[in-house]
Every structure is written in C-alpha cells, then in structure tokens.
PDB file of N, CA and C in Angstrom:
ATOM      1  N   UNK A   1     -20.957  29.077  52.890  1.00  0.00           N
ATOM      2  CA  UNK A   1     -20.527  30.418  52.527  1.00  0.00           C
ATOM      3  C   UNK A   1     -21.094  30.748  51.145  1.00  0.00           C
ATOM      4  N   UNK A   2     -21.855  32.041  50.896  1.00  0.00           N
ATOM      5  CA  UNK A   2     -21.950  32.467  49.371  1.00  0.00           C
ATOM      6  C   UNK A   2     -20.996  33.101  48.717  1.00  0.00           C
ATOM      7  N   UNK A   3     -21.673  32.805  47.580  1.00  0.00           N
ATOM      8  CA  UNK A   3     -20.452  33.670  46.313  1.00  0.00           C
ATOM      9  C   UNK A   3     -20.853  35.534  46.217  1.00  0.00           C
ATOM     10  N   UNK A   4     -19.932  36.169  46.249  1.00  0.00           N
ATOM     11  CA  UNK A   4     -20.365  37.333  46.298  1.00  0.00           C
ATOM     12  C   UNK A   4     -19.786  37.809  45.101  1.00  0.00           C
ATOM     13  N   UNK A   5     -20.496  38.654  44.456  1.00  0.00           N
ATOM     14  CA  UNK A   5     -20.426  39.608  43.102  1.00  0.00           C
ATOM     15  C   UNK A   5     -19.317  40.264  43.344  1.00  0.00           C
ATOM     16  N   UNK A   6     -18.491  40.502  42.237  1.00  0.00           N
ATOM     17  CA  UNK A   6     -17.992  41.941  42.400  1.00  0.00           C
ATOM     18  C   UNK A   6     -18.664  43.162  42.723  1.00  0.00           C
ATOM     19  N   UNK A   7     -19.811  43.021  42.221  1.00  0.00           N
ATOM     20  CA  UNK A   7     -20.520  44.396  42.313  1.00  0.00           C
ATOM     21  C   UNK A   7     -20.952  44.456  43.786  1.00  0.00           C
ATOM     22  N   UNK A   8     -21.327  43.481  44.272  1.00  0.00           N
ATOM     23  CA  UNK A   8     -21.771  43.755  45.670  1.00  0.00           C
ATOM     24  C   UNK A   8     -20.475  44.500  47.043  1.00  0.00           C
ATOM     25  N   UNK A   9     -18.839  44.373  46.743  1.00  0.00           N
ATOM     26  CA  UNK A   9     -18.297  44.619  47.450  1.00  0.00           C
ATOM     27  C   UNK A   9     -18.363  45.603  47.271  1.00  0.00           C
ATOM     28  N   UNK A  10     -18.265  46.743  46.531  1.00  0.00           N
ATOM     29  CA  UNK A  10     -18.475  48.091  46.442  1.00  0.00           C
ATOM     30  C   UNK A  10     -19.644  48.683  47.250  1.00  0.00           C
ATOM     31  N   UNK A  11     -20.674  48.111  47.104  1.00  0.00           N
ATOM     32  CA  UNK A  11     -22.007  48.221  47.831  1.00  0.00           C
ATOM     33  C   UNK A  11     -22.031  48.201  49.160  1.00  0.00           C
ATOM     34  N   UNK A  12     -21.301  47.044  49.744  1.00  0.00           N
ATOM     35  CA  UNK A  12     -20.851  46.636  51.214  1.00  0.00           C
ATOM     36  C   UNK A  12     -19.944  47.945  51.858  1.00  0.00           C
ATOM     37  N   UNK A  13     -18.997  48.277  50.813  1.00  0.00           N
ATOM     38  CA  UNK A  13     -17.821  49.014  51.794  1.00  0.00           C
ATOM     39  C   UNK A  13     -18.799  50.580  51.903  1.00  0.00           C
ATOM     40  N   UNK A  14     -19.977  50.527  50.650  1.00  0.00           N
ATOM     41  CA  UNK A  14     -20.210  52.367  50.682  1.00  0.00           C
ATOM     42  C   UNK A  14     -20.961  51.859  52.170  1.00  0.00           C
ATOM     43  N   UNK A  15     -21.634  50.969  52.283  1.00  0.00           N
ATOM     44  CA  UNK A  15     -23.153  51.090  53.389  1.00  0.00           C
ATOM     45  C   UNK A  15     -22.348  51.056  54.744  1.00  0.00           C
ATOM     46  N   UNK A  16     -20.938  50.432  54.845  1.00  0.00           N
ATOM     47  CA  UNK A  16     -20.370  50.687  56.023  1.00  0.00           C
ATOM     48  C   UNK A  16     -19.391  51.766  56.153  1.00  0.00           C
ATOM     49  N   UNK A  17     -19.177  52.699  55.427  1.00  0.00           N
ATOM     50  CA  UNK A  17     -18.148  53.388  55.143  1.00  0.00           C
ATOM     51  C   UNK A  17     -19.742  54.537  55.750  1.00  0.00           C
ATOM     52  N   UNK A  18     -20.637  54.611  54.911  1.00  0.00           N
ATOM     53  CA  UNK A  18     -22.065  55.481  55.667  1.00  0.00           C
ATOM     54  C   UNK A  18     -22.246  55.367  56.963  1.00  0.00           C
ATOM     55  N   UNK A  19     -22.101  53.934  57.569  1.00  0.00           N
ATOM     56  CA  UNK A  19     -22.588  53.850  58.784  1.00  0.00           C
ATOM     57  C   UNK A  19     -21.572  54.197  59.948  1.00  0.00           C
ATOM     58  N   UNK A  20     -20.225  54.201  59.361  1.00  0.00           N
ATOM     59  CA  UNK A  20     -18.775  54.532  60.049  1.00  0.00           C
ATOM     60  C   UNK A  20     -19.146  56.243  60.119  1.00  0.00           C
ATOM     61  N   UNK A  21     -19.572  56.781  59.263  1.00  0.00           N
ATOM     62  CA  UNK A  21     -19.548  58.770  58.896  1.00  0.00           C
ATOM     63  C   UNK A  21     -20.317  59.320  59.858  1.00  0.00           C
ATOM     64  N   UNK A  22     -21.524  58.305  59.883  1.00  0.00           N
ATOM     65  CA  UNK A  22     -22.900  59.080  60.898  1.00  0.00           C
ATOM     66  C   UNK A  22     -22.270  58.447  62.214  1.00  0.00           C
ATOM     67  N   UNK A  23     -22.113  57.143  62.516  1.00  0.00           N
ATOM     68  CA  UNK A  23     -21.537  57.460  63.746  1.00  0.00           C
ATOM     69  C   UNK A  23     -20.912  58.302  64.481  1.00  0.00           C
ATOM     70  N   UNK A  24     -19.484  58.703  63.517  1.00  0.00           N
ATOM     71  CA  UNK A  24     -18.374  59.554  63.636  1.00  0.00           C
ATOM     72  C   UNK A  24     -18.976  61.198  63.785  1.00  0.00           C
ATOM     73  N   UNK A  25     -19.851  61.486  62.894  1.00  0.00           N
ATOM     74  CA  UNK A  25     -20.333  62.617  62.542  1.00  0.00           C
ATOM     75  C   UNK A  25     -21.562  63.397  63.152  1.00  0.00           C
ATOM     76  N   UNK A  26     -22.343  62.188  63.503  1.00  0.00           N
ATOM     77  CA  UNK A  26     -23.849  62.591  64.076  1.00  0.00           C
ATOM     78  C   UNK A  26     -24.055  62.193  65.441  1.00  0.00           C
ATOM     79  N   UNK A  27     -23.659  60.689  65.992  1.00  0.00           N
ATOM     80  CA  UNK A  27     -23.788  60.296  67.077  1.00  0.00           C
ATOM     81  C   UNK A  27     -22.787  60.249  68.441  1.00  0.00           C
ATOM     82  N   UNK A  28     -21.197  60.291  67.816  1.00  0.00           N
ATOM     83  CA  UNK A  28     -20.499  60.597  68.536  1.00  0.00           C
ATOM     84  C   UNK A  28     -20.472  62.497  69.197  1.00  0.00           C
ATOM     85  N   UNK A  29     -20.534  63.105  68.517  1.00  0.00           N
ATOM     86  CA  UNK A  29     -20.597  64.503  69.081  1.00  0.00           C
ATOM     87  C   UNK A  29     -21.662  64.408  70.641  1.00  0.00           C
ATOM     88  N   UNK A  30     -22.743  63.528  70.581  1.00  0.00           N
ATOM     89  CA  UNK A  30     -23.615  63.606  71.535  1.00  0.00           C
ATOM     90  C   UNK A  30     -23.144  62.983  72.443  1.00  0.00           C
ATOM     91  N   UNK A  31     -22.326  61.954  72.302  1.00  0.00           N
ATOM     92  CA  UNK A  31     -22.283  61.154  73.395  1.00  0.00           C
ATOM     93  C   UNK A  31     -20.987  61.347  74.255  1.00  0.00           C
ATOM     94  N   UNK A  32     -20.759  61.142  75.287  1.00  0.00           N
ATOM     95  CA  UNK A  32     -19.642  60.949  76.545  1.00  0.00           C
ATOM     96  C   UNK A  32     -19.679  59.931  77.404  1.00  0.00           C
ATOM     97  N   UNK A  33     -18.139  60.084  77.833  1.00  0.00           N
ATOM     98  CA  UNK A  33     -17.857  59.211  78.603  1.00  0.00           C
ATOM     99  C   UNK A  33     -17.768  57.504  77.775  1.00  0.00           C
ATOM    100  N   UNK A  34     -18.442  56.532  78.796  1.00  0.00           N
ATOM    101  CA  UNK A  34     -18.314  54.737  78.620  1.00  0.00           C
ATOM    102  C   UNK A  34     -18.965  55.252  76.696  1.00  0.00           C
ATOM    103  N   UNK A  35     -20.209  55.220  76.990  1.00  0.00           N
ATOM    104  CA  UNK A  35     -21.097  55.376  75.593  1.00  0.00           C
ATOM    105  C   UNK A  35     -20.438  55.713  74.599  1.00  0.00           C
ATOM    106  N   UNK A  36     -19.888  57.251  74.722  1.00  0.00           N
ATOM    107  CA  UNK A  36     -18.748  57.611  73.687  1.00  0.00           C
ATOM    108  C   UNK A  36     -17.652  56.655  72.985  1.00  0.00           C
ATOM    109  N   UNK A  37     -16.724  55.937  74.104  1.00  0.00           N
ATOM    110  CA  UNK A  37     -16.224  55.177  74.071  1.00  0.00           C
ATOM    111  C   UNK A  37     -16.464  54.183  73.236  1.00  0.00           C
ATOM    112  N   UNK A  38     -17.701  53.153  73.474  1.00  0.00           N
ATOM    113  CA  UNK A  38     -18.253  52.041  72.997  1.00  0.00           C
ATOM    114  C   UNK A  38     -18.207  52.567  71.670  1.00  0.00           C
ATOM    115  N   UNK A  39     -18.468  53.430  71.094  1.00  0.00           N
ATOM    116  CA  UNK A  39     -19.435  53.887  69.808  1.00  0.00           C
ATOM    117  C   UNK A  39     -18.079  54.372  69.164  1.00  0.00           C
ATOM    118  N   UNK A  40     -17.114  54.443  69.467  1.00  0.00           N
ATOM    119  CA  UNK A  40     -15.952  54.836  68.980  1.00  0.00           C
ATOM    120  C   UNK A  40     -14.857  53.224  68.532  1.00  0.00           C
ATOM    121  N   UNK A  41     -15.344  52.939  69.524  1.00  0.00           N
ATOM    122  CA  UNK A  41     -15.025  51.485  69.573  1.00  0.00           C
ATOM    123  C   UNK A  41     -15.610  50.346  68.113  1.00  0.00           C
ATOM    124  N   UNK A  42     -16.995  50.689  68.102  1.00  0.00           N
ATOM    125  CA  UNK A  42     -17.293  49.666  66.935  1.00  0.00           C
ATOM    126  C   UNK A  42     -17.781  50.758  65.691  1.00  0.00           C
ATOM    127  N   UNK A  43     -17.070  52.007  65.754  1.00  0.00           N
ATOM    128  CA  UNK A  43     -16.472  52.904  64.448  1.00  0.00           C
ATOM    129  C   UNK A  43     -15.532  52.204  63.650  1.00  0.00           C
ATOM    130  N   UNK A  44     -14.317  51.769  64.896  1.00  0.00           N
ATOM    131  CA  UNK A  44     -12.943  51.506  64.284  1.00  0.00           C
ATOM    132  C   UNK A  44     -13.248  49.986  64.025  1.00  0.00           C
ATOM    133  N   UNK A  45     -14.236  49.038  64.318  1.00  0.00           N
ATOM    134  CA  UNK A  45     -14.018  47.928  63.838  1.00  0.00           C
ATOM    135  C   UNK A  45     -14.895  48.384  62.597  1.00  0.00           C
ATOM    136  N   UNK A  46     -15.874  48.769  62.134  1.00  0.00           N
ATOM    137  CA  UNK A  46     -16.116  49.008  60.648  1.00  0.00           C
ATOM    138  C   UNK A  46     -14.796  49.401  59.873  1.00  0.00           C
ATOM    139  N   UNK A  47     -14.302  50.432  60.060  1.00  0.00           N
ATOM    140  CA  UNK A  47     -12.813  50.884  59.453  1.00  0.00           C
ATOM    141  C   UNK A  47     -11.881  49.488  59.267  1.00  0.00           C
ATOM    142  N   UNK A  48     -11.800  48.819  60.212  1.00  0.00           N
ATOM    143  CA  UNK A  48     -10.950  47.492  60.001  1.00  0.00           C
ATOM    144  C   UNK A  48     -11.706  46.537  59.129  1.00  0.00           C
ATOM    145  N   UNK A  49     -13.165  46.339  58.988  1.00  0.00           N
ATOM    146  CA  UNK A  49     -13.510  45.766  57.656  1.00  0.00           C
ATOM    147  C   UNK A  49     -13.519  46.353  56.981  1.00  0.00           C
ATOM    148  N   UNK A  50     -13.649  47.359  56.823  1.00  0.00           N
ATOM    149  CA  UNK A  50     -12.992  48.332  55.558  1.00  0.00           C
ATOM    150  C   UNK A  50     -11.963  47.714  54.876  1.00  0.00           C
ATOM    151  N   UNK A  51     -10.881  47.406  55.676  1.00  0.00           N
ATOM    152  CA  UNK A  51      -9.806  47.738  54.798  1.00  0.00           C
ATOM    153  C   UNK A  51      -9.461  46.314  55.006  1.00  0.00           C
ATOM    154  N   UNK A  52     -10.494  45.220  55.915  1.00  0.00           N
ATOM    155  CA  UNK A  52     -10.370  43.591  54.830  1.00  0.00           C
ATOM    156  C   UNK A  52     -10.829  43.693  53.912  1.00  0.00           C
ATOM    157  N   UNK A  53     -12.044  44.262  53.448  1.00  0.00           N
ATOM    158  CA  UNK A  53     -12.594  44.096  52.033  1.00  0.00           C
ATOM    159  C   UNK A  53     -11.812  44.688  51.142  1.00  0.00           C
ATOM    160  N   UNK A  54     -11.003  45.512  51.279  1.00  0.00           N
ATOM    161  CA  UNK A  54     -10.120  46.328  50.140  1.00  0.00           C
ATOM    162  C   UNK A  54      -8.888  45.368  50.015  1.00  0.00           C
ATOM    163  N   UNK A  55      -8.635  44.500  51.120  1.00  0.00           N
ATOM    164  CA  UNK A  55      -7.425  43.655  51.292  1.00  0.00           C
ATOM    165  C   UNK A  55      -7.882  42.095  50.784  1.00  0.00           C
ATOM    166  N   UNK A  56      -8.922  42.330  50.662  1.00  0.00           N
ATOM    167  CA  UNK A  56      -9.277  40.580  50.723  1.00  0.00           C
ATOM    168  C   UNK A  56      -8.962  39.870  51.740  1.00  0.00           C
ATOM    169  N   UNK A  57      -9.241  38.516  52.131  1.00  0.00           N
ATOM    170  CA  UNK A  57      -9.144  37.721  53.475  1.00  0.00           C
ATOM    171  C   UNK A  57      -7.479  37.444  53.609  1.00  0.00           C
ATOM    172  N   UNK A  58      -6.845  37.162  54.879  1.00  0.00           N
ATOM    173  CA  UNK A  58      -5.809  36.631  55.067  1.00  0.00           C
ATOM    174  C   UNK A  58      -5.836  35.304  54.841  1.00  0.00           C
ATOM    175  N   UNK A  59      -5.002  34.499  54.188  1.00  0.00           N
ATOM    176  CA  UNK A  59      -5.375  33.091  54.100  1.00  0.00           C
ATOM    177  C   UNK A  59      -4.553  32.789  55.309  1.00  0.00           C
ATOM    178  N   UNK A  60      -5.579  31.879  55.910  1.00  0.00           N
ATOM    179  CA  UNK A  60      -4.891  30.892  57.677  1.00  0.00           C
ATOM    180  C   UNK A  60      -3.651  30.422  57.199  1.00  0.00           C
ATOM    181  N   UNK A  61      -2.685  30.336  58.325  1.00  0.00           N
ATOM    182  CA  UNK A  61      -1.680  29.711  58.252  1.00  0.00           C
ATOM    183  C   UNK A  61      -2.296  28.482  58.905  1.00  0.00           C
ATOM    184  N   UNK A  62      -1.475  27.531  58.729  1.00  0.00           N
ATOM    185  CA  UNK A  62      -1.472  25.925  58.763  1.00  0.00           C
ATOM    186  C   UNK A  62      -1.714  25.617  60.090  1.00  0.00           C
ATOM    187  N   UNK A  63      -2.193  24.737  61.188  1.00  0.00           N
ATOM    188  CA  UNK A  63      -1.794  24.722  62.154  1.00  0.00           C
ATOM    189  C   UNK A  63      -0.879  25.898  62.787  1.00  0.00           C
ATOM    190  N   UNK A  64      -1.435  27.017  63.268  1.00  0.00           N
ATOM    191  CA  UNK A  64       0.146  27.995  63.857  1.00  0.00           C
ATOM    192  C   UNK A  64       0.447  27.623  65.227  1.00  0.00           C
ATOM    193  N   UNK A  65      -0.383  26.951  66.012  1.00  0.00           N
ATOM    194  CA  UNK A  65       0.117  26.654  67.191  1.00  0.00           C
ATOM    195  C   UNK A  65       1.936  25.669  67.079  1.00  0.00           C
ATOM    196  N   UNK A  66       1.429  24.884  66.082  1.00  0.00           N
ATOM    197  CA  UNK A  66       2.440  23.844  65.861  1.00  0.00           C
ATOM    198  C   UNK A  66       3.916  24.011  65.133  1.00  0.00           C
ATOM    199  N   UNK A  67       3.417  25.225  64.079  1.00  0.00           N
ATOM    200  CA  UNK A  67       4.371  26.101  63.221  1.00  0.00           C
ATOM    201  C   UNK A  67       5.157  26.556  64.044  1.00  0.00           C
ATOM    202  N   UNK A  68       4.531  27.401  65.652  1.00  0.00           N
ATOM    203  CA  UNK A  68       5.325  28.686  66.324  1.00  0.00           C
ATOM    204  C   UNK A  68       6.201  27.227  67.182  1.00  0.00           C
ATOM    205  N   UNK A  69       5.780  26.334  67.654  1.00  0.00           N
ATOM    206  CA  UNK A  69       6.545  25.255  68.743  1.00  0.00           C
ATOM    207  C   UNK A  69       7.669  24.956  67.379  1.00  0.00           C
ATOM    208  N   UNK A  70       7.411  25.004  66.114  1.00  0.00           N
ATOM    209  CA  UNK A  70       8.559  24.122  65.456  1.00  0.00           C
ATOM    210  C   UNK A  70       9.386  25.549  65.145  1.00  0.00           C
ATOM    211  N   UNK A  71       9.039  26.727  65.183  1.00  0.00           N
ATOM    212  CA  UNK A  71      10.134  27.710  64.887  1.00  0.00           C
ATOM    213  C   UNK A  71      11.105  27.941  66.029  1.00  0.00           C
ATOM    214  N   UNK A  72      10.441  27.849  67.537  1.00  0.00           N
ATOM    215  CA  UNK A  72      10.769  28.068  68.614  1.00  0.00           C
ATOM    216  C   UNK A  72      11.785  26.679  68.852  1.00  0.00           C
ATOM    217  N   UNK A  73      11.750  25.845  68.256  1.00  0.00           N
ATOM    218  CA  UNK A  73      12.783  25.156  68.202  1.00  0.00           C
ATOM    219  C   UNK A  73      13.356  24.808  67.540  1.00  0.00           C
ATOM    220  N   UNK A  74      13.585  26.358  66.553  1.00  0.00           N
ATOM    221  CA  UNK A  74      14.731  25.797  65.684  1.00  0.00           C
ATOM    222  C   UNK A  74      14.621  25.117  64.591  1.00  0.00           C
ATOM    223  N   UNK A  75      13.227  24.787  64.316  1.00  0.00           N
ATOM    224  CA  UNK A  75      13.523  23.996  63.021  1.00  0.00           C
ATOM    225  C   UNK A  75      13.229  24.679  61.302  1.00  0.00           C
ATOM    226  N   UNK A  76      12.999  25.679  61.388  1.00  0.00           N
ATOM    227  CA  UNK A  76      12.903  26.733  60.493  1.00  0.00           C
ATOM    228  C   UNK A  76      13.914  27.815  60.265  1.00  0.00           C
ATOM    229  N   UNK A  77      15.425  27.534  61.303  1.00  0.00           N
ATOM    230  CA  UNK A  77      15.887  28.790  61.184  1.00  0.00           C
ATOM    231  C   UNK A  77      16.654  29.222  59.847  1.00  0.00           C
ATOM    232  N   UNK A  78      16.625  28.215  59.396  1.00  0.00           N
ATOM    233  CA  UNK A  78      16.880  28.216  57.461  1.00  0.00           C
ATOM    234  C   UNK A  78      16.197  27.861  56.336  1.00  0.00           C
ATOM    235  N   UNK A  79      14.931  28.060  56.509  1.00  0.00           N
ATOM    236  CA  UNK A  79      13.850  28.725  55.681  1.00  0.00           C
ATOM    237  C   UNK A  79      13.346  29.970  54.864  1.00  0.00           C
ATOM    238  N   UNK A  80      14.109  30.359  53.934  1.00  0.00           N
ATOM    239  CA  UNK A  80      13.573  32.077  53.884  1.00  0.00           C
ATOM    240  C   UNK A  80      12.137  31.544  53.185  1.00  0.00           C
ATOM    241  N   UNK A  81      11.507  30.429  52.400  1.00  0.00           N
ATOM    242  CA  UNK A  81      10.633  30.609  52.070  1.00  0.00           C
ATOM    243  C   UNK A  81       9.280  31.239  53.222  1.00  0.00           C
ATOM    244  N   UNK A  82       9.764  30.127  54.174  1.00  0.00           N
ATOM    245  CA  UNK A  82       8.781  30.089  55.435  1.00  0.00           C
ATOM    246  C   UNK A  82       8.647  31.394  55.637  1.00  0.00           C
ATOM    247  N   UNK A  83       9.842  32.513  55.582  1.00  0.00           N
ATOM    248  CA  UNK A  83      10.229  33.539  56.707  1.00  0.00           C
ATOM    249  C   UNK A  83       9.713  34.792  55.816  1.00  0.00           C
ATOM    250  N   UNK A  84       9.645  34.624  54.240  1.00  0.00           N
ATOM    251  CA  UNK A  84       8.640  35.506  53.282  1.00  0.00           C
ATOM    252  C   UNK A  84       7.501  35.429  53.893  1.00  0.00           C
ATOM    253  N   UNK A  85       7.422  33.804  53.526  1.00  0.00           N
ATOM    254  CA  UNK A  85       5.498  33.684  53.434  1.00  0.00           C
ATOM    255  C   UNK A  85       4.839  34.845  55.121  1.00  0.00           C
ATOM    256  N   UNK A  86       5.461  34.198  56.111  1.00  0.00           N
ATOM    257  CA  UNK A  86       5.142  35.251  57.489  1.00  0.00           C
ATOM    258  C   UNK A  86       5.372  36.687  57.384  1.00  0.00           C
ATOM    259  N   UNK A  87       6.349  37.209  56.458  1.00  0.00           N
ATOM    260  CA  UNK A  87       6.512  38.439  56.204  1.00  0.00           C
ATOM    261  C   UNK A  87       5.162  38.774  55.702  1.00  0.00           C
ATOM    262  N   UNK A  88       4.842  38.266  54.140  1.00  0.00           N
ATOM    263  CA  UNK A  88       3.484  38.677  53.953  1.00  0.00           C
ATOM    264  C   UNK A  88       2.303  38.457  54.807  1.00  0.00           C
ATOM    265  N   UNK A  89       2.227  37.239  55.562  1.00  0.00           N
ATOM    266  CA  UNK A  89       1.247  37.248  56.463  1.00  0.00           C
ATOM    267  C   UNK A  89       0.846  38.625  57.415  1.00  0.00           C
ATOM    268  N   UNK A  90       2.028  38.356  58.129  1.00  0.00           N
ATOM    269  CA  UNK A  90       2.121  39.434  58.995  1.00  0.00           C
ATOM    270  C   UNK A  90       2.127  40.831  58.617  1.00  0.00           C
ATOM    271  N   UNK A  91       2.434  41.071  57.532  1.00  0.00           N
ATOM    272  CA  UNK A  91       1.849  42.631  56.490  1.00  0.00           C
ATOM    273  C   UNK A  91       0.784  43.187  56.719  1.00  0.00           C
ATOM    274  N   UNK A  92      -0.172  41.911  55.631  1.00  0.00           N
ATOM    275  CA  UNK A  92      -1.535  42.095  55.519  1.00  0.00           C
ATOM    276  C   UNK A  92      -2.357  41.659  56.835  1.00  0.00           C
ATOM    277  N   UNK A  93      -2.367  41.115  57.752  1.00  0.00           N
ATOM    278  CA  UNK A  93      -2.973  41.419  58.813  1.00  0.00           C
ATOM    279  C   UNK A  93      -2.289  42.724  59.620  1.00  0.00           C
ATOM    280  N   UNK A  94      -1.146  43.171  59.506  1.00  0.00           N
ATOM    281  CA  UNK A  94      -1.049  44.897  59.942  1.00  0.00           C
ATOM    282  C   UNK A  94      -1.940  45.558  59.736  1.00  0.00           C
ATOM    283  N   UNK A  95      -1.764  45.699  58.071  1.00  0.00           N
ATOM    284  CA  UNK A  95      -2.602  46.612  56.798  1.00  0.00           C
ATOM    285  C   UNK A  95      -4.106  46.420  57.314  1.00  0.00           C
ATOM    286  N   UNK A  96      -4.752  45.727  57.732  1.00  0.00           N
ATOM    287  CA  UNK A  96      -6.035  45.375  57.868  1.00  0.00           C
ATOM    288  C   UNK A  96      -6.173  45.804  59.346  1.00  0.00           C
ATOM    289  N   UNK A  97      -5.396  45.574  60.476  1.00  0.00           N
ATOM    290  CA  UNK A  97      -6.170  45.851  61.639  1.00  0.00           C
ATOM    291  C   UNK A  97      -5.777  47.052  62.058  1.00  0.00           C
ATOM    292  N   UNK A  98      -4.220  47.612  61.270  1.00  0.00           N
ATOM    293  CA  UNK A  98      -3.686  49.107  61.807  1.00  0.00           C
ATOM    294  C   UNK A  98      -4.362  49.905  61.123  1.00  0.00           C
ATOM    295  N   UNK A  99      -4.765  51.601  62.003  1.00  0.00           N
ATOM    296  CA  UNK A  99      -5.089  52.796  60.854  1.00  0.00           C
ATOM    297  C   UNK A  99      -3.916  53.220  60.160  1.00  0.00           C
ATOM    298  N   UNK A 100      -4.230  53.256  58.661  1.00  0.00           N
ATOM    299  CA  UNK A 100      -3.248  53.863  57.780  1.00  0.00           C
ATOM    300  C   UNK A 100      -2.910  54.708  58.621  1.00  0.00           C
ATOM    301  N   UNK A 101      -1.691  55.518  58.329  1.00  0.00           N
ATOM    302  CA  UNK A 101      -0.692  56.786  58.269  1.00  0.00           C
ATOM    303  C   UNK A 101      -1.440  57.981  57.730  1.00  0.00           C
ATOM    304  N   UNK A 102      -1.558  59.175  57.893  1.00  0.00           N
ATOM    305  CA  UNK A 102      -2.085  60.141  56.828  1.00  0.00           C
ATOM    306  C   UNK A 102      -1.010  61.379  56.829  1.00  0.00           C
TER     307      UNK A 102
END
C-alpha cells in the first residue's frame, strides 16, 4: 500500500466528484433503460467513495464471524464498551454507504 499526501486526497475526490457530474449530467440524459441503469449504478458507487475519503477507512472489526457467534450467545450482553465500539462501527459504515439527507 502507498502513502498518500494530504494534498492528493483533495485531488482524488475533485477528479471523481468530475467524473460522478458528467455522468449524471452529460451521459445519463442519453441513455435508457438496462444502460441507464448501469451508469446510474457506478454514479452512486463514486458518491460512496466520496464520502469514504471524507470519512476515512472503517477500521475491520476483529474476526466478526466469531464476535457475531460470541454475541449470539450471550457472551457480550454486558459489555457497553463492545456495544459503543459497534455503535461507531456501524455509524460510519452507514455515513459512507447511505446518501446523506438533504
């Protein structure tokens, strides 16, 4: 993995935030139907890196297969640390894959 600049994330979000506009703006008006669709489709996944790069990465939870078998039985049900930390988890992957509100 490289190290990326500060300066370069700004750079990243304008060139996809451009390539999200002309889609939206220039190429979708033409198109219908499946095509339309598709192209609407990998609009909204630019928009969702959008707003990882504004969010920064989710850090992985630990093993979650093993986490969800040990909550599902009970062995966390008196944890609030655990039950924060998933609160924030589960936030910021909202924030990142839902469209804001306007």
């Amino acid at each position: 993995m490289t190290q990326h600049s500060a300066m370069e994330e700004p750079q990243t979000a304008a060139l996809l935030e451009a390539a999200r506009t002309t889609l939206l703006q220039r190429v979708v008006p033409g198109l219908a139907g499946d095509a339309k669709f598709q192209v609407l489709m990998v609009a909204n996944a630019i928009a969702i890196a959008l707003r990882a790069l504004q969010h920064g990465p989710v850090p992985p939870l630990d093993d979650e297969a093993a986490l969800a078998a040990a909550i599902r039985a009970g062995h966390h049900d008196d944890d609030p640390a655990l039950a924060a930390l998933l609160r924030t988890h589960t936030g910021l992957r909202q924030r990142i894959s839902s469209k804001p509100a306007r």
